[in-house]
C-alpha atoms as a PDB file:
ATOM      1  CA  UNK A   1      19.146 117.277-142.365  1.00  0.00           C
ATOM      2  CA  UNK A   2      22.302 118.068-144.203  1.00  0.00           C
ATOM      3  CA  UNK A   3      23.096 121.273-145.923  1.00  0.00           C
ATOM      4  CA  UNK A   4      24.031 121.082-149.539  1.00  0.00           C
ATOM      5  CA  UNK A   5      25.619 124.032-151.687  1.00  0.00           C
ATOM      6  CA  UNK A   6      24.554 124.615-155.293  1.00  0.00           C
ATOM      7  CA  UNK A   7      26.379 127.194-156.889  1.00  0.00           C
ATOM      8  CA  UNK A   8      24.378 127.647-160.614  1.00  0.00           C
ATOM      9  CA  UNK A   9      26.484 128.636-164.057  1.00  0.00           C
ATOM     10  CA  UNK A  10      26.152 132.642-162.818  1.00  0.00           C
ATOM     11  CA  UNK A  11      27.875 131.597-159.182  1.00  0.00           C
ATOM     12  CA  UNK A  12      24.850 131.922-157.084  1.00  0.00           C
ATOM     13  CA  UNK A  13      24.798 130.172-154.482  1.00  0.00           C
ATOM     14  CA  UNK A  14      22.175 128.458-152.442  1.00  0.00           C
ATOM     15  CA  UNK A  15      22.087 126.273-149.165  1.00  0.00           C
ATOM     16  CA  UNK A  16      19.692 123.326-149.242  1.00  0.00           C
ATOM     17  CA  UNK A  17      19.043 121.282-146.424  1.00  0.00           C
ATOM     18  CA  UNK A  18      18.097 118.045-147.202  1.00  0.00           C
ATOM     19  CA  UNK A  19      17.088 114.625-145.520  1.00  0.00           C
ATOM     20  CA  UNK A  20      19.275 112.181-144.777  1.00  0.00           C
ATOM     21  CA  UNK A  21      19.026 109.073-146.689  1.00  0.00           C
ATOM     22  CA  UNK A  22      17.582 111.070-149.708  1.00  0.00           C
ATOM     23  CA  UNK A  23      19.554 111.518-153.137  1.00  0.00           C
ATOM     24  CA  UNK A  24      20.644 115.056-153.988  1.00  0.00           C
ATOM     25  CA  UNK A  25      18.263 115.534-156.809  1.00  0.00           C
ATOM     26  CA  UNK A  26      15.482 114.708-154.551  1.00  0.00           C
ATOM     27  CA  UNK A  27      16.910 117.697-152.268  1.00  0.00           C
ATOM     28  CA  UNK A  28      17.164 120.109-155.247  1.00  0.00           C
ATOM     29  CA  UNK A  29      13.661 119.076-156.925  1.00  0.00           C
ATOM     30  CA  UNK A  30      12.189 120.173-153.230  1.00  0.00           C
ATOM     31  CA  UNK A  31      14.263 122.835-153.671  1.00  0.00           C
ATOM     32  CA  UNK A  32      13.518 124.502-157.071  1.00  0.00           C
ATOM     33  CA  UNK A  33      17.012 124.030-158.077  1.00  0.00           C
ATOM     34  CA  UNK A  34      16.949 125.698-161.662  1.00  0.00           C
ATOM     35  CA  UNK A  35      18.631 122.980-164.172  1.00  0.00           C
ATOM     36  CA  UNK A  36      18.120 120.167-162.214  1.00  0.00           C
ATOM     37  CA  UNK A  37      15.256 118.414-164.328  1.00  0.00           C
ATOM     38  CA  UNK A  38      15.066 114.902-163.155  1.00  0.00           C
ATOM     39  CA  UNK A  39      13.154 113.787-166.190  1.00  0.00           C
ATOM     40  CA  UNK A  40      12.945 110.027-165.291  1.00  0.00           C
ATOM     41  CA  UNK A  41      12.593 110.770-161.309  1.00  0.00           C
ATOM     42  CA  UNK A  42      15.550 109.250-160.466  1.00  0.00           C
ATOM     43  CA  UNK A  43      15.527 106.175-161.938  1.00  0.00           C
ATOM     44  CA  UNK A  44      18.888 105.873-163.341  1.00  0.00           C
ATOM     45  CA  UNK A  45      17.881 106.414-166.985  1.00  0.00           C
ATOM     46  CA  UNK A  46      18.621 110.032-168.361  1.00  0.00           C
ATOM     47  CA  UNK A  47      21.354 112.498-167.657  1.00  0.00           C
ATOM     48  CA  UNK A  48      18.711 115.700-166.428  1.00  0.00           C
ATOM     49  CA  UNK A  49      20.434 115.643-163.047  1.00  0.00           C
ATOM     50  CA  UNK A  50      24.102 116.340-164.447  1.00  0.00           C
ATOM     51  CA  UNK A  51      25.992 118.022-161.360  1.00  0.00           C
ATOM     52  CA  UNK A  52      29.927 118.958-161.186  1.00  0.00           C
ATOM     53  CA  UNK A  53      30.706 117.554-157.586  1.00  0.00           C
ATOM     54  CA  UNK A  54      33.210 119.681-156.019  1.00  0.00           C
ATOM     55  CA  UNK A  55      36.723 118.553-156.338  1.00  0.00           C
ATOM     56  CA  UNK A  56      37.237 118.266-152.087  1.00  0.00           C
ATOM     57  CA  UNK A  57      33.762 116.405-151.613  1.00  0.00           C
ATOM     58  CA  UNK A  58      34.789 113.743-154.818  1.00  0.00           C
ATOM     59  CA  UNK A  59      36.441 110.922-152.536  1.00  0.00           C
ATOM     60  CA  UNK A  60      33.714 111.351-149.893  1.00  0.00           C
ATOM     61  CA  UNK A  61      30.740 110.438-151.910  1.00  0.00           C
ATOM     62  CA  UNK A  62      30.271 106.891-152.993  1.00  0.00           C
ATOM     63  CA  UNK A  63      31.674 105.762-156.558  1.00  0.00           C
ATOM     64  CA  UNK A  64      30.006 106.073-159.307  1.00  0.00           C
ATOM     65  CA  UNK A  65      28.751 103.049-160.738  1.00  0.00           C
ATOM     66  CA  UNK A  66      29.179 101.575-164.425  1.00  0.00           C
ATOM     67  CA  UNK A  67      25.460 102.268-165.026  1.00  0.00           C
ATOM     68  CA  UNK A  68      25.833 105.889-163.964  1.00  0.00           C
ATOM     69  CA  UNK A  69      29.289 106.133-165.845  1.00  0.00           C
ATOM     70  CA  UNK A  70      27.478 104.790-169.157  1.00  0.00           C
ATOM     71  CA  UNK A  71      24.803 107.569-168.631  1.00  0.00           C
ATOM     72  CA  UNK A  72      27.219 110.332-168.206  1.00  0.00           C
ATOM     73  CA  UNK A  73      28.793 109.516-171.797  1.00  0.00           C
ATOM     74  CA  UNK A  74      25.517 111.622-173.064  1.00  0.00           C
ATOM     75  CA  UNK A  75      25.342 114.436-170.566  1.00  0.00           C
ATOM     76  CA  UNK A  76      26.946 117.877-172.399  1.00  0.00           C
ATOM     77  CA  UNK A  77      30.302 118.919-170.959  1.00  0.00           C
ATOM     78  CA  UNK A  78      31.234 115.757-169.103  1.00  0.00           C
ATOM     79  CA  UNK A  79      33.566 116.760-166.826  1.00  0.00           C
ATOM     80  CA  UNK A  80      36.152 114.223-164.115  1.00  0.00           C
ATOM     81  CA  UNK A  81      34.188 115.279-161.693  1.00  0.00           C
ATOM     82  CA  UNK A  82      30.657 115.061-163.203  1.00  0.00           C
ATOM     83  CA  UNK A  83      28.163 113.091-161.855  1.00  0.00           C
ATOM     84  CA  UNK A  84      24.196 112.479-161.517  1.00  0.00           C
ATOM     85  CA  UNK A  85      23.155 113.677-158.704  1.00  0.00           C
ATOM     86  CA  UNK A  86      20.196 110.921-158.484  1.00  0.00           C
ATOM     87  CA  UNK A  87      22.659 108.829-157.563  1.00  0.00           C
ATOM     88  CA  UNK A  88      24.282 111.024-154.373  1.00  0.00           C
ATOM     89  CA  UNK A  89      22.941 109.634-151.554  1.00  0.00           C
ATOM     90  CA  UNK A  90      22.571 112.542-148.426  1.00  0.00           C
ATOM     91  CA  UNK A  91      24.759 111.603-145.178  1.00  0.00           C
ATOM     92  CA  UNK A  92      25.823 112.821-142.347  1.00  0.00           C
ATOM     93  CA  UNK A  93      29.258 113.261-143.452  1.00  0.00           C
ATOM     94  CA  UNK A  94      28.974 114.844-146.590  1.00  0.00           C
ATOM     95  CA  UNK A  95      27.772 118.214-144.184  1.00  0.00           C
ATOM     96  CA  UNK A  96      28.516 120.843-146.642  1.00  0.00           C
ATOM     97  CA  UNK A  97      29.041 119.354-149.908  1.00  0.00           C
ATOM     98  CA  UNK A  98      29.130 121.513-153.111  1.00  0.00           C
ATOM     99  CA  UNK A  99      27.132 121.031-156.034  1.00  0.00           C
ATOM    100  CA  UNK A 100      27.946 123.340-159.806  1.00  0.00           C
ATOM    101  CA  UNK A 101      24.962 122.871-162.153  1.00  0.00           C
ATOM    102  CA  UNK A 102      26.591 122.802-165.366  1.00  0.00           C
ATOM    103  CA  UNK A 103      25.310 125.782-167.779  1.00  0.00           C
ATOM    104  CA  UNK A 104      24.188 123.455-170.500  1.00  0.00           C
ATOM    105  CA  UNK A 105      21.452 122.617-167.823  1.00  0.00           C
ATOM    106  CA  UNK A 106      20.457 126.379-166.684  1.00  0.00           C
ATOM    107  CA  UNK A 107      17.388 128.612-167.809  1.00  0.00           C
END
C-alpha cells in the first residue's frame, strides 16, 4: 500500500492508501475522492480524472504519453503539471505523492 495525498479546490486534505500496481483514480474511486469521476473507468478516453500532480512528485511519475497529452487538450484549466490520474500507476516510490483536484472538477 502506498499513501497518496489529495488536497481538493478548498485545501482539504486526505491520505489514501492505495495498492500497488493500481492507477491513482482507481485509489480515489475506492476512496470517494469528490471530483474524481472516472466516466470511462479508466480507459484512456475522457478527461473526468484531471489531477494537478505536485510539482516535487512530476519527474518521479512516468511520462505522460501522446494519447494522454491529446486528452488533456479538453480538460478545463490545463495546467504543466496536469495530468489523468488513470494513467498514474501506484509504486513503491512514489510514497507520499500529492494529488490537487482541480475546482472545475469539485461538487
Amino acid at each position: 500500500m502506498v499513501l497518496v495525498k489529495f488536497i481538493d479546490s478548498s485545501g482539504v486534505e486526505s491520505q489514501v492508501s492505495i495498492d500497488d500496481g493500481t492507477s491513482v483514480m482507481e485509489g480515489a474511486i475506492r476512496a470517494g475522492i469528490d471530483g474524481i469521476d472516472a466516466d470511462c473507468g479508466g480507459q484512456l478516453s475522457c478527461a473526468t480524472c484531471h489531477v494537478y500532480v505536485g510539482e516535487e512528485w512530476e519527474a518521479k511519475v512516468a511520462p505522460m504519453s501522446e494519447d494522454e497529452d491529446a486528452l488533456l487538450e479538453f480538460a478545463i484549466d490545463r495546467r504543466a503539471n496536469s495530468r489523468l490520474c488513470c494513467q498514474i500507476i501506484v509504486r513503491p516510490d512514489i510514497e507520499g505523492l500529492v494529488i490537487e483536484v482541480p475546482a472545475s472538477q469539485g461538487s
